[in-house]
Each structure stands twice: as structure tokens, then as C-alpha cells.
PDB file of N, CA and C in Angstrom:
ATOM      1  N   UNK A   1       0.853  -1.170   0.000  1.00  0.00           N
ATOM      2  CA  UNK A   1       0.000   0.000   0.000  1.00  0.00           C
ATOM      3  C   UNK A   1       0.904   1.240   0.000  1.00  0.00           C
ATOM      4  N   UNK A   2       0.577   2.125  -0.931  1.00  0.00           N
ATOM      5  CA  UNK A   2       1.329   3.711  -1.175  1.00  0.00           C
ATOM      6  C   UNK A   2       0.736   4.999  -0.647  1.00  0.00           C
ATOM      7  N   UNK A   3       0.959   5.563   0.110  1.00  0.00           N
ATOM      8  CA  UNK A   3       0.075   6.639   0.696  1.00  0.00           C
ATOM      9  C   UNK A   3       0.596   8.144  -0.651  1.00  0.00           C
ATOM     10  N   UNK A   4      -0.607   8.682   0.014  1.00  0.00           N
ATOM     11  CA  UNK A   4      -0.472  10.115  -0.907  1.00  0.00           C
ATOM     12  C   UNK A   4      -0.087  10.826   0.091  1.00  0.00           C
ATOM     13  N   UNK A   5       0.389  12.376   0.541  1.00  0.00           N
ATOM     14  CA  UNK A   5       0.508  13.218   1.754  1.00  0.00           C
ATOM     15  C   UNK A   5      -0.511  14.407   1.091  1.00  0.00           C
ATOM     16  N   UNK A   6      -1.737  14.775   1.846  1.00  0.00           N
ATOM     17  CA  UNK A   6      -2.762  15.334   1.567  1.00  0.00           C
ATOM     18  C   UNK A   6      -2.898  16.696   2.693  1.00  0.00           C
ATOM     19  N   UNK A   7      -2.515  18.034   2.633  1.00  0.00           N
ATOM     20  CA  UNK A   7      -2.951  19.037   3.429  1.00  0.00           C
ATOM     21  C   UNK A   7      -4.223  19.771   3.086  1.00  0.00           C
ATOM     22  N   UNK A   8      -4.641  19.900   4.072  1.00  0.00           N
ATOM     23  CA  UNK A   8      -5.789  20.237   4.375  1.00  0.00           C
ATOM     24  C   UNK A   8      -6.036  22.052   5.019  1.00  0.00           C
ATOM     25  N   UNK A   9      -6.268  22.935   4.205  1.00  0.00           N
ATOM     26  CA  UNK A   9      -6.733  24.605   4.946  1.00  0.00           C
ATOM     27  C   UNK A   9      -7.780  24.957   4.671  1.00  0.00           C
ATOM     28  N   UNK A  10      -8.479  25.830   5.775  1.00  0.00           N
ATOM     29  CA  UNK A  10      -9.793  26.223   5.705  1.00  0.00           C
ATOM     30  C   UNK A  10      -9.984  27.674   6.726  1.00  0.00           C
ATOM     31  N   UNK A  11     -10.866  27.897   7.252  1.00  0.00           N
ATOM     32  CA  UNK A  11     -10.841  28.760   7.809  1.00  0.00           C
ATOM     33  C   UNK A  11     -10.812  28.542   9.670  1.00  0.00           C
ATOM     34  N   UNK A  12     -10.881  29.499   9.949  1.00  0.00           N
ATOM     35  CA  UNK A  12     -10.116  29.073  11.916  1.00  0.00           C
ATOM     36  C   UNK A  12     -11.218  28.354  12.465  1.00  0.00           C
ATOM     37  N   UNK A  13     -10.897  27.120  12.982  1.00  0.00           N
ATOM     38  CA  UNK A  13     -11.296  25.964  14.001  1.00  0.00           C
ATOM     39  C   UNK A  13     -11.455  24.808  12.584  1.00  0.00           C
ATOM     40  N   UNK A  14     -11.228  24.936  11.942  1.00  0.00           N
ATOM     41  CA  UNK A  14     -11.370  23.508  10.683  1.00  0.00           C
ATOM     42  C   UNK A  14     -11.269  22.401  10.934  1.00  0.00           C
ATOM     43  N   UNK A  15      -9.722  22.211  12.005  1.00  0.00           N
ATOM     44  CA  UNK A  15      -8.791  21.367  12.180  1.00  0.00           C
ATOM     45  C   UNK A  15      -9.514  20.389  13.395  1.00  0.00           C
ATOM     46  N   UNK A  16     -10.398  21.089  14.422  1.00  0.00           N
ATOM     47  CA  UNK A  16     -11.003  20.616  15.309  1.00  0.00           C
ATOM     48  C   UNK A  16     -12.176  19.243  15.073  1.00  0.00           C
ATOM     49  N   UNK A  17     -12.509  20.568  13.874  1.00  0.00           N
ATOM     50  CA  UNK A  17     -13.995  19.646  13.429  1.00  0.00           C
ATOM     51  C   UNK A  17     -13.767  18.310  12.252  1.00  0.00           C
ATOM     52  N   UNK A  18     -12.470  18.830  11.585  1.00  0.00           N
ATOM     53  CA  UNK A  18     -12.216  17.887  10.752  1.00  0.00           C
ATOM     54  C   UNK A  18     -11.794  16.707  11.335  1.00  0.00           C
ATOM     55  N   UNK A  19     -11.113  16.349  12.597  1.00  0.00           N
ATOM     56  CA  UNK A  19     -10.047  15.874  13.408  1.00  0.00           C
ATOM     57  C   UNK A  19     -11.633  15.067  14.115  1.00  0.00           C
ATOM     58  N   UNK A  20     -12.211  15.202  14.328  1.00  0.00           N
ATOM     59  CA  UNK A  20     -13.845  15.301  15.146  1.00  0.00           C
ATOM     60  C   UNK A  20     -14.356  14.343  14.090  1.00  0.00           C
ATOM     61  N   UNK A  21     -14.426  14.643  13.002  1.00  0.00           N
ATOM     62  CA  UNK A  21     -15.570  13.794  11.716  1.00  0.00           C
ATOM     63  C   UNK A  21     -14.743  12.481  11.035  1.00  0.00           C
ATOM     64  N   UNK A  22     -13.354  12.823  11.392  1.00  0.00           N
ATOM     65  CA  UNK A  22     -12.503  11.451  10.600  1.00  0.00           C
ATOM     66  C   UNK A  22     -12.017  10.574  11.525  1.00  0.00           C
ATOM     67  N   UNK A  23     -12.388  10.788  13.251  1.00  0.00           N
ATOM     68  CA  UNK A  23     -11.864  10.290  13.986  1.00  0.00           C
ATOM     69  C   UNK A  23     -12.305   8.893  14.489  1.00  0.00           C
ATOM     70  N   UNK A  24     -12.853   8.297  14.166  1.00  0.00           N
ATOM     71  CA  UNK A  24     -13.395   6.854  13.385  1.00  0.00           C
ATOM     72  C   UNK A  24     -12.273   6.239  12.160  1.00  0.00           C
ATOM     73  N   UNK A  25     -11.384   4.735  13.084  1.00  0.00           N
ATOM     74  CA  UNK A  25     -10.283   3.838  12.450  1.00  0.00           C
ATOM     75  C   UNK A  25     -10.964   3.904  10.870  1.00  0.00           C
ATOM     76  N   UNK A  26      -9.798   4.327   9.654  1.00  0.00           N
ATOM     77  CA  UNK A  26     -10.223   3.615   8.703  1.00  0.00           C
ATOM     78  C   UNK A  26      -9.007   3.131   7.809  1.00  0.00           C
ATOM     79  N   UNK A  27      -9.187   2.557   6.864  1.00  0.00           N
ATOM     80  CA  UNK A  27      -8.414   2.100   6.250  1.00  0.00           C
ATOM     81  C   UNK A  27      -7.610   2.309   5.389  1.00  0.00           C
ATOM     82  N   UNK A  28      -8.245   3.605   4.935  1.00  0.00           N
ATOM     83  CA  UNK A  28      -7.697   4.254   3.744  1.00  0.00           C
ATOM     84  C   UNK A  28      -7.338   5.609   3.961  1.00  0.00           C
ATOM     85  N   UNK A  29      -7.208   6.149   5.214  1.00  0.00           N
ATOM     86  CA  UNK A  29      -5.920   7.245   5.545  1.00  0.00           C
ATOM     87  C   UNK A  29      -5.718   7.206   6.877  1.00  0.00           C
ATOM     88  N   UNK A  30      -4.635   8.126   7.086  1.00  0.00           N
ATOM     89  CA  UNK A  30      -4.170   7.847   8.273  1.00  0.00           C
ATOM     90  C   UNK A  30      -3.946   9.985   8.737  1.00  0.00           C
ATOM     91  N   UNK A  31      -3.713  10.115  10.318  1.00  0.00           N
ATOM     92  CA  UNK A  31      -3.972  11.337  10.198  1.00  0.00           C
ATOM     93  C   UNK A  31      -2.503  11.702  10.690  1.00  0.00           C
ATOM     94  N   UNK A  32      -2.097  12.829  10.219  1.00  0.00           N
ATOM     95  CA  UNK A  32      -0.825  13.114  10.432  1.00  0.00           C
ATOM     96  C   UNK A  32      -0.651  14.721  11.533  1.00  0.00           C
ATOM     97  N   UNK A  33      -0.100  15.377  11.455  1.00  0.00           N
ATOM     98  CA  UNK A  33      -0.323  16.403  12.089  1.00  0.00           C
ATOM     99  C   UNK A  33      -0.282  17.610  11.895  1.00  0.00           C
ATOM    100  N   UNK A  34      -0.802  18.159  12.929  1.00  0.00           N
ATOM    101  CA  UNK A  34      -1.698  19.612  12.675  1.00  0.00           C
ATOM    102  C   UNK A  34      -0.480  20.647  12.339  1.00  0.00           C
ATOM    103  N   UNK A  35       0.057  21.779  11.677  1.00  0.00           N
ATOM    104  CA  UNK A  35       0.874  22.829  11.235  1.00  0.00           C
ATOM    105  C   UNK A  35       0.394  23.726  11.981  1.00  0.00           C
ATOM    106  N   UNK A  36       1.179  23.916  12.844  1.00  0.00           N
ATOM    107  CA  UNK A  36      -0.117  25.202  13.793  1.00  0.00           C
ATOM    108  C   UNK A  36       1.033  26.795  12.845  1.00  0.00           C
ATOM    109  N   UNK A  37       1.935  26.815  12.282  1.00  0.00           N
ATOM    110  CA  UNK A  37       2.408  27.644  11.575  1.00  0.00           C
ATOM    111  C   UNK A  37       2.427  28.322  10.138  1.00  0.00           C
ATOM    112  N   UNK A  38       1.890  27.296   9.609  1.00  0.00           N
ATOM    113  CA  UNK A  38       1.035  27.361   7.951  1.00  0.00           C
ATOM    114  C   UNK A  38      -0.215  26.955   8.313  1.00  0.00           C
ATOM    115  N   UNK A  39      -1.389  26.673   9.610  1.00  0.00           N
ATOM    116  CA  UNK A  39      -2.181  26.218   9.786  1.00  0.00           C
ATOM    117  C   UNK A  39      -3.090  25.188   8.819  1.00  0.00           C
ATOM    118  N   UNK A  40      -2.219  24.699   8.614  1.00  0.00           N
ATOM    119  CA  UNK A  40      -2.650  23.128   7.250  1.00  0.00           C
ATOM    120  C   UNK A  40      -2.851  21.956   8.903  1.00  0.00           C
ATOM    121  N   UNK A  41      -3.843  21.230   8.141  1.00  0.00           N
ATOM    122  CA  UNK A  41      -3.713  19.711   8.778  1.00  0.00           C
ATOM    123  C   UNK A  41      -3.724  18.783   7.884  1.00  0.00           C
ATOM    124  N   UNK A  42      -2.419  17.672   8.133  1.00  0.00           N
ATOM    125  CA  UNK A  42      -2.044  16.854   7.083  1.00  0.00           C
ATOM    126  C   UNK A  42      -2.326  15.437   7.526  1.00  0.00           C
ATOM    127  N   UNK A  43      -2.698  14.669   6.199  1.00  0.00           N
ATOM    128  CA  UNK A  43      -2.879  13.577   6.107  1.00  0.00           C
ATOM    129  C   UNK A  43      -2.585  12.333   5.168  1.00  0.00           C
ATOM    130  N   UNK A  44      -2.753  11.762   5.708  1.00  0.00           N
ATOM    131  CA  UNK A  44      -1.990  10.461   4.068  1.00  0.00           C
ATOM    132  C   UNK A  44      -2.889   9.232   3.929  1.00  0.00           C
ATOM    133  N   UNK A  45      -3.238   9.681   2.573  1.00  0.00           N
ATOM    134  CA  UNK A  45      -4.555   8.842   1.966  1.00  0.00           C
ATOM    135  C   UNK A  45      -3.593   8.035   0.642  1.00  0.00           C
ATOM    136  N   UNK A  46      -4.873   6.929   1.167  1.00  0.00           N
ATOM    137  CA  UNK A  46      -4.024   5.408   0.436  1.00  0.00           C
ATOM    138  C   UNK A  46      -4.214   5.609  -1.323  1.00  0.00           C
ATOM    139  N   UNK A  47      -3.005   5.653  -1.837  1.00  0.00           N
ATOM    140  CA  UNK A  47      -3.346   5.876  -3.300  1.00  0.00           C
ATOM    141  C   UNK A  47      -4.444   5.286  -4.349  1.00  0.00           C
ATOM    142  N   UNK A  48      -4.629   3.939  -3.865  1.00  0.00           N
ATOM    143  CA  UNK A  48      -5.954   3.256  -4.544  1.00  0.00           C
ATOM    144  C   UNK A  48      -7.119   4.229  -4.515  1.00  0.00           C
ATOM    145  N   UNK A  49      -7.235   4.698  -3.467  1.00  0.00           N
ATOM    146  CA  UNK A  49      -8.492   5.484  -3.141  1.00  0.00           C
ATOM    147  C   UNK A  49      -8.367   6.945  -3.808  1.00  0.00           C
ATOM    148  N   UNK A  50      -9.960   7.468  -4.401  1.00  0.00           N
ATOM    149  CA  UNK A  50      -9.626   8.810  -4.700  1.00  0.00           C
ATOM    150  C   UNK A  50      -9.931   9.639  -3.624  1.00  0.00           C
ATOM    151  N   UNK A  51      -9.573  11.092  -4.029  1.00  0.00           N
ATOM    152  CA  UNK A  51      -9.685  12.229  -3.191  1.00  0.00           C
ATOM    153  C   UNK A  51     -10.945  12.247  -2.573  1.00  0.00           C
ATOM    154  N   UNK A  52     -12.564  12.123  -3.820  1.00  0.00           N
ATOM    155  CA  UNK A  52     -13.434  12.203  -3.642  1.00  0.00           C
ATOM    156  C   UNK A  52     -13.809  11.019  -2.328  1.00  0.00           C
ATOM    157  N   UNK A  53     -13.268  10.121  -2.403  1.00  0.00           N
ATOM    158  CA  UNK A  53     -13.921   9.396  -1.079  1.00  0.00           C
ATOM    159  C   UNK A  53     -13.557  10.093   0.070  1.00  0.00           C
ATOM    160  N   UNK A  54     -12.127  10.804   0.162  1.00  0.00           N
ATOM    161  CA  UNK A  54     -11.883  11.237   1.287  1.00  0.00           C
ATOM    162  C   UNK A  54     -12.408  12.122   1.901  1.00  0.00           C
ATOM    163  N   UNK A  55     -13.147  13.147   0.679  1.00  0.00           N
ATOM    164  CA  UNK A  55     -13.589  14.594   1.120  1.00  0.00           C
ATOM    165  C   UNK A  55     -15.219  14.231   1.261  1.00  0.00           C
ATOM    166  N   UNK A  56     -16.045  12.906   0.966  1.00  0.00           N
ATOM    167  CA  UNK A  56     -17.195  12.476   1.294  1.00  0.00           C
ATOM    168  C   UNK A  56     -17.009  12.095   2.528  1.00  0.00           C
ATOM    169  N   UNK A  57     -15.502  11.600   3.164  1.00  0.00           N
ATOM    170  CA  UNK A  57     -15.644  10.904   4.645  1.00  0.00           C
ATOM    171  C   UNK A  57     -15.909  12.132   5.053  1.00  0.00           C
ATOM    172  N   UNK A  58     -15.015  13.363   4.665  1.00  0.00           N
ATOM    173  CA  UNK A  58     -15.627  14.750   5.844  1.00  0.00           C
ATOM    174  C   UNK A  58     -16.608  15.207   5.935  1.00  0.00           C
ATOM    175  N   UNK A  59     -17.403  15.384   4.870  1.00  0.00           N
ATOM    176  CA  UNK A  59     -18.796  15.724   4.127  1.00  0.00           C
ATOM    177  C   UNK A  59     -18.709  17.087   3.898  1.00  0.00           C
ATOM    178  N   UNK A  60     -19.882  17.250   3.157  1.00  0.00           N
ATOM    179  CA  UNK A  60     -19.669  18.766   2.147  1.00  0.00           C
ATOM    180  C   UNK A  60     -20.186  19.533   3.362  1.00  0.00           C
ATOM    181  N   UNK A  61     -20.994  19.523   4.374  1.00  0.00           N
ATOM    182  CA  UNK A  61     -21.415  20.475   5.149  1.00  0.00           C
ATOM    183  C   UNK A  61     -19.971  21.131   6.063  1.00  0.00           C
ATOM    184  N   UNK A  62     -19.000  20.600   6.254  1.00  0.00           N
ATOM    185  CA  UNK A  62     -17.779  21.074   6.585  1.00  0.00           C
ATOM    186  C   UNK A  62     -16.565  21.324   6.043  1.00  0.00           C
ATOM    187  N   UNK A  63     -16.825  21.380   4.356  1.00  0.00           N
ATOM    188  CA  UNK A  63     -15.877  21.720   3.535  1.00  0.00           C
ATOM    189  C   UNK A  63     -16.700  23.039   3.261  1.00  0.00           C
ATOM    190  N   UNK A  64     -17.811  23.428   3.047  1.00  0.00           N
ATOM    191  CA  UNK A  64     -18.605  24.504   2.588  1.00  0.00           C
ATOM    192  C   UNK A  64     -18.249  25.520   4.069  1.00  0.00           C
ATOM    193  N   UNK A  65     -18.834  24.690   5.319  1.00  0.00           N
ATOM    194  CA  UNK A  65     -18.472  25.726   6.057  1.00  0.00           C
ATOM    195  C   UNK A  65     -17.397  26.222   6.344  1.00  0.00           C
ATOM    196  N   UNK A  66     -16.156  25.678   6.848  1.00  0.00           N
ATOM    197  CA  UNK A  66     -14.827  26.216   6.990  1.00  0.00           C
ATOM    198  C   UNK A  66     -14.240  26.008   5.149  1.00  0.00           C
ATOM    199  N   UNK A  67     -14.568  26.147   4.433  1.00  0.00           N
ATOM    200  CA  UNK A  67     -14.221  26.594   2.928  1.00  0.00           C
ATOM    201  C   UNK A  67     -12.835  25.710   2.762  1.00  0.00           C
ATOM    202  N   UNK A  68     -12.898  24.617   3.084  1.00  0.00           N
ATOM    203  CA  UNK A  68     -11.576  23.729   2.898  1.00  0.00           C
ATOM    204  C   UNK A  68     -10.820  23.581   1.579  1.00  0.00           C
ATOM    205  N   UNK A  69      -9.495  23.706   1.621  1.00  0.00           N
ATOM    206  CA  UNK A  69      -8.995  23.515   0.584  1.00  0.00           C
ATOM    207  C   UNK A  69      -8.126  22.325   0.468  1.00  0.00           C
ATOM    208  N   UNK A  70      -7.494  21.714  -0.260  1.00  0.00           N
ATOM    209  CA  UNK A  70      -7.105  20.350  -0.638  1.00  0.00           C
ATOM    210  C   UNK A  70      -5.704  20.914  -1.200  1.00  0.00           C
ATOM    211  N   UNK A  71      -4.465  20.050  -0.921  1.00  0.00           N
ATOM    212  CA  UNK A  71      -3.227  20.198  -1.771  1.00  0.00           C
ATOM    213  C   UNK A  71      -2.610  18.852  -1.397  1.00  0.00           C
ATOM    214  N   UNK A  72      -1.765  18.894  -2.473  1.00  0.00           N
ATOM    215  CA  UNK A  72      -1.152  17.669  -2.574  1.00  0.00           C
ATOM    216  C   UNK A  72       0.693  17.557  -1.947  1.00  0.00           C
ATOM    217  N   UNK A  73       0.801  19.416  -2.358  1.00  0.00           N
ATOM    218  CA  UNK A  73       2.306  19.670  -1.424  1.00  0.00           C
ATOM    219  C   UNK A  73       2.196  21.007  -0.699  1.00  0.00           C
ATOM    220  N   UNK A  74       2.776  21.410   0.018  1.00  0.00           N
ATOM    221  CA  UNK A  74       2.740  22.298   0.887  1.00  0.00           C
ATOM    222  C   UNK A  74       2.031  23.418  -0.300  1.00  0.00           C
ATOM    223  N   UNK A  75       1.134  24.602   0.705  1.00  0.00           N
ATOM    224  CA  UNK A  75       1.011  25.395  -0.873  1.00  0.00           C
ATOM    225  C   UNK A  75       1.646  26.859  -0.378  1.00  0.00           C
ATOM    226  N   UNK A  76       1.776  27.516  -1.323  1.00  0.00           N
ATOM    227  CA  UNK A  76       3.233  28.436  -1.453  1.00  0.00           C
ATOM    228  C   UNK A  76       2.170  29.658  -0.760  1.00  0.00           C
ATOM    229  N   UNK A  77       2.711  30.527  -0.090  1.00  0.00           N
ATOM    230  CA  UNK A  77       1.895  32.138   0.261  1.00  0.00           C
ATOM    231  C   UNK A  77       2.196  33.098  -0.680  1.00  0.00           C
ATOM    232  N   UNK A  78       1.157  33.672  -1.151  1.00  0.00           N
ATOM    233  CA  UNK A  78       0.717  34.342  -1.724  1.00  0.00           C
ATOM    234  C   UNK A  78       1.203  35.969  -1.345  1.00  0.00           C
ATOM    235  N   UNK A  79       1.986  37.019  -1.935  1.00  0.00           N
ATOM    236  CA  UNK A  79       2.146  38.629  -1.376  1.00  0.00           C
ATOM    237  C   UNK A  79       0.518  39.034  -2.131  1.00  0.00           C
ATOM    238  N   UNK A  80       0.239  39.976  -0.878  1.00  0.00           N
ATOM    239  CA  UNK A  80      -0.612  40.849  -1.265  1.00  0.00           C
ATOM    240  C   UNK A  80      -0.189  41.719  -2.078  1.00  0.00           C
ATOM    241  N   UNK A  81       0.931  41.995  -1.946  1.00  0.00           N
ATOM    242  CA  UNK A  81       2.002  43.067  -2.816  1.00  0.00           C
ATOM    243  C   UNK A  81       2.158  42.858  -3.630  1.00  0.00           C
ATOM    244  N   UNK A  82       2.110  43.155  -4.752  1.00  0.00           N
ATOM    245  CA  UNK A  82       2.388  42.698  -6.044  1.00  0.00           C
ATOM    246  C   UNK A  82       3.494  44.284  -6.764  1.00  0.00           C
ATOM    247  N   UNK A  83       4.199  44.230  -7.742  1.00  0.00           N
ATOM    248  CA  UNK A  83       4.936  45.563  -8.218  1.00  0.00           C
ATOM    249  C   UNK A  83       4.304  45.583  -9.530  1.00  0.00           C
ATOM    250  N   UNK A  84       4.299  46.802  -9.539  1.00  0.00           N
ATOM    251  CA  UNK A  84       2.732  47.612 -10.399  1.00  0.00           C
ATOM    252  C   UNK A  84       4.254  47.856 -11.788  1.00  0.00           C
ATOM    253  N   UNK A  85       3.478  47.505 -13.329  1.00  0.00           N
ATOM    254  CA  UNK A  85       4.244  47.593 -14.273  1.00  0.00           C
ATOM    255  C   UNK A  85       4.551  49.074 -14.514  1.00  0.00           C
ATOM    256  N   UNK A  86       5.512  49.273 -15.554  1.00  0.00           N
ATOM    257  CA  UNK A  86       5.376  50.803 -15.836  1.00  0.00           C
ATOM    258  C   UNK A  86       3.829  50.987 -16.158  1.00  0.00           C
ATOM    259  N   UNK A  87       3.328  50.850 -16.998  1.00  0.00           N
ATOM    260  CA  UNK A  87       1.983  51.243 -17.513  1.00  0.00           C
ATOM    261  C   UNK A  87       1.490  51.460 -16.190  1.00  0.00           C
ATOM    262  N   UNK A  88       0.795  50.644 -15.326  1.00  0.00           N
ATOM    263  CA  UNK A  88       0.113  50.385 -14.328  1.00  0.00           C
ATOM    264  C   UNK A  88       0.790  52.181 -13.304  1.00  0.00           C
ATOM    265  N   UNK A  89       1.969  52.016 -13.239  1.00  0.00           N
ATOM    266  CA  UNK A  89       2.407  53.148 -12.632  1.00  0.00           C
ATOM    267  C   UNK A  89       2.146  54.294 -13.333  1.00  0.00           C
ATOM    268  N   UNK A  90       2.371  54.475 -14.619  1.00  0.00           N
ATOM    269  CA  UNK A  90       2.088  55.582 -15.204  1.00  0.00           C
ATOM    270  C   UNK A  90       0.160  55.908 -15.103  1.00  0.00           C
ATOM    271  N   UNK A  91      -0.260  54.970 -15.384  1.00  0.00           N
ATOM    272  CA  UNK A  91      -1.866  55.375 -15.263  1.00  0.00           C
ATOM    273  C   UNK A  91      -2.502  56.041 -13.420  1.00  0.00           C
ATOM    274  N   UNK A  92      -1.683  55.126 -12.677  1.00  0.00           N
ATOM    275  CA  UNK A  92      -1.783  55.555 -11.175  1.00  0.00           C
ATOM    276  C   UNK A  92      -1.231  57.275 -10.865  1.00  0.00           C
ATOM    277  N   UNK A  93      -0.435  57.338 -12.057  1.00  0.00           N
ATOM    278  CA  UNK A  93       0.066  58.734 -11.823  1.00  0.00           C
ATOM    279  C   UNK A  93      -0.921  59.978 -12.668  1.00  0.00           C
ATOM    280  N   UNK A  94      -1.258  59.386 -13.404  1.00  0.00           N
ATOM    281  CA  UNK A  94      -2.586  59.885 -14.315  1.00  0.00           C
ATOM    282  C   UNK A  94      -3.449  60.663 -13.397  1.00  0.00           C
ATOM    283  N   UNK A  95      -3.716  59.049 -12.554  1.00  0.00           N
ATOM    284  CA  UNK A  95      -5.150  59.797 -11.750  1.00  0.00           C
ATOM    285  C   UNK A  95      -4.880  60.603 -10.789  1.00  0.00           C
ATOM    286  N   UNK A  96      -3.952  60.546 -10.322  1.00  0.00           N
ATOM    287  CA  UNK A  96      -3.662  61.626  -9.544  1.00  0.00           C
ATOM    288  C   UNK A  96      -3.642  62.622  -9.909  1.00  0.00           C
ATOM    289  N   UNK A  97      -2.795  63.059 -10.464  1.00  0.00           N
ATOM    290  CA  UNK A  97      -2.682  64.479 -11.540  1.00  0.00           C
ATOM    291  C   UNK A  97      -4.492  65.017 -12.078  1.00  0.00           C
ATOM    292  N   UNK A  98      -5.299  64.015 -12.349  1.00  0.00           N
ATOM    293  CA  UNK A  98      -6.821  64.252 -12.515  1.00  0.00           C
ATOM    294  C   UNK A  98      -7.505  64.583 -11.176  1.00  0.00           C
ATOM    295  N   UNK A  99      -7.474  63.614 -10.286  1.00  0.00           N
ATOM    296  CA  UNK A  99      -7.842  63.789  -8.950  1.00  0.00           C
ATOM    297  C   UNK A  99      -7.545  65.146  -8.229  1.00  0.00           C
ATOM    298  N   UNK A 100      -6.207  65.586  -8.454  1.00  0.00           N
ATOM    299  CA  UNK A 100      -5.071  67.013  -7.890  1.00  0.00           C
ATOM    300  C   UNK A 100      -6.575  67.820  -8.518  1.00  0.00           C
ATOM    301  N   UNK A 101      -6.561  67.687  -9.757  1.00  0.00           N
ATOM    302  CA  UNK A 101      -7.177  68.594 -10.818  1.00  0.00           C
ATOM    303  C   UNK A 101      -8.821  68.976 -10.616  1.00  0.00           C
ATOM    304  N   UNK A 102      -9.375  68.088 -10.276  1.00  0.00           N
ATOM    305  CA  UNK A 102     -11.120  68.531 -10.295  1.00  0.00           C
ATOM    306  C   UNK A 102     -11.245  68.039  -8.379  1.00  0.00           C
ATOM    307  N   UNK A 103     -10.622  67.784  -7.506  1.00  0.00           N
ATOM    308  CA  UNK A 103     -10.775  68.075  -6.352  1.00  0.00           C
ATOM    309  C   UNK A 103      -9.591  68.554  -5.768  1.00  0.00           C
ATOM    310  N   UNK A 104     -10.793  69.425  -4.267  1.00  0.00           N
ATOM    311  CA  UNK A 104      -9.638  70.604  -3.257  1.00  0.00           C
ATOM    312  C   UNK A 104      -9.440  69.206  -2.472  1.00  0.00           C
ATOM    313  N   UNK A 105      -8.175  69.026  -2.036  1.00  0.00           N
ATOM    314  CA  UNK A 105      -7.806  68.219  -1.043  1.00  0.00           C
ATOM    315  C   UNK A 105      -7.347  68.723   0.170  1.00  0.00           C
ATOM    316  N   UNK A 106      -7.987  69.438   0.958  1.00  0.00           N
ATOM    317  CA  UNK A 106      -8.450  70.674   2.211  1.00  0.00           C
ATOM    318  C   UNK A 106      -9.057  70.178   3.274  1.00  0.00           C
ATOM    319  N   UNK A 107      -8.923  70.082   4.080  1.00  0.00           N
ATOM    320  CA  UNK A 107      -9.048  69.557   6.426  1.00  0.00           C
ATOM    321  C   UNK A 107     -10.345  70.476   6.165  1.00  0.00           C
TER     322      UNK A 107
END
């Protein structure tokens, strides 16, 4: 038997309820542990088996509510920041210069 390594994110307390609904022996995964630093909870599901059985053991009423997401390797963080192209900068400078122009910016 070949396991898959399956993380698991959702929104805050997921890990409780998920940990709660799979906590019944089964055969076809096993539970690994909680990331309290990337807040993922990981698990390893038996390759024969698909995803879909696993995410029916949790059921949709607790993937809908804490909005669970599924990965197969750690998943990367995202910057809110992004660096704005020239264009993008030049148009941001646009509006300003428009904005300066048809409003008093006055306390």
C-alpha cells in the first residue's frame, strides 16, 4: 500500500472539526499532524483510493463551512504586494494628476 501526503486549509477551528468527523479507524488514511504555523492539517490517503472518497468521509457540510482547501504539497503564500508595471504606474500617476485637478484636497 502507497500513501499520498494530503494538506488540508480552511478557515479558523477547521482542524477541530475535521479531526472530530474522521476520527473513526479507517483504512484508507491515516492522520498526520496539525501545522499550527502554515495552519494546514495533514494527512496520508491510500493511493488506490480517490480524493473524492476522502472529502465524502468529511462531508460537504464542513468543507462549505470552513471553505476547505485540498493540496497535494505544501502550498506556497501568496504577497498581497504585487509591483505595479510601468503602464500600471504611469496610469496611477494619471489619476492623480486628474484627482489634484477637479478636487480641493483641504481639512
Amino acid at each position: 500500500m502507497t500513501w499520498t501526503t494530503l494538506y488540508i486549509n480552511g478557515r479558523p477551528g477547521f482542524k477541530e472539526a475535521v479531526m472530530q468527523k474522521l476520527a473513526h479507524n479507517s483504512r484508507f488514511y491515516l492522520p498526520g499532524s496539525a501545522d499550527s504555523e502554515n495552519d494546514l492539517l495533514l494527512y496520508w490517503i491510500d493511493n488506490t483510493k480517490a480524493l473524492r472518497d476522502f472529502k465524502i468521509e468529511i462531508g460537504s457540510k464542513l468543507i462549505f463551512k470552513y471553505r476547505l482547501q485540498f493540496y497535494f504539497s505544501v502550498p506556497e503564500e501568496t504577497t498581497a504586494v504585487s509591483e505595479l508595471t510601468k503602464q500600471e504606474e504611469a496610469l496611477v500617476k494619471k489619476m492623480n494628476t486628474w484627482e489634484a485637478e477637479h478636487y480641493r484636497h483641504s481639512a
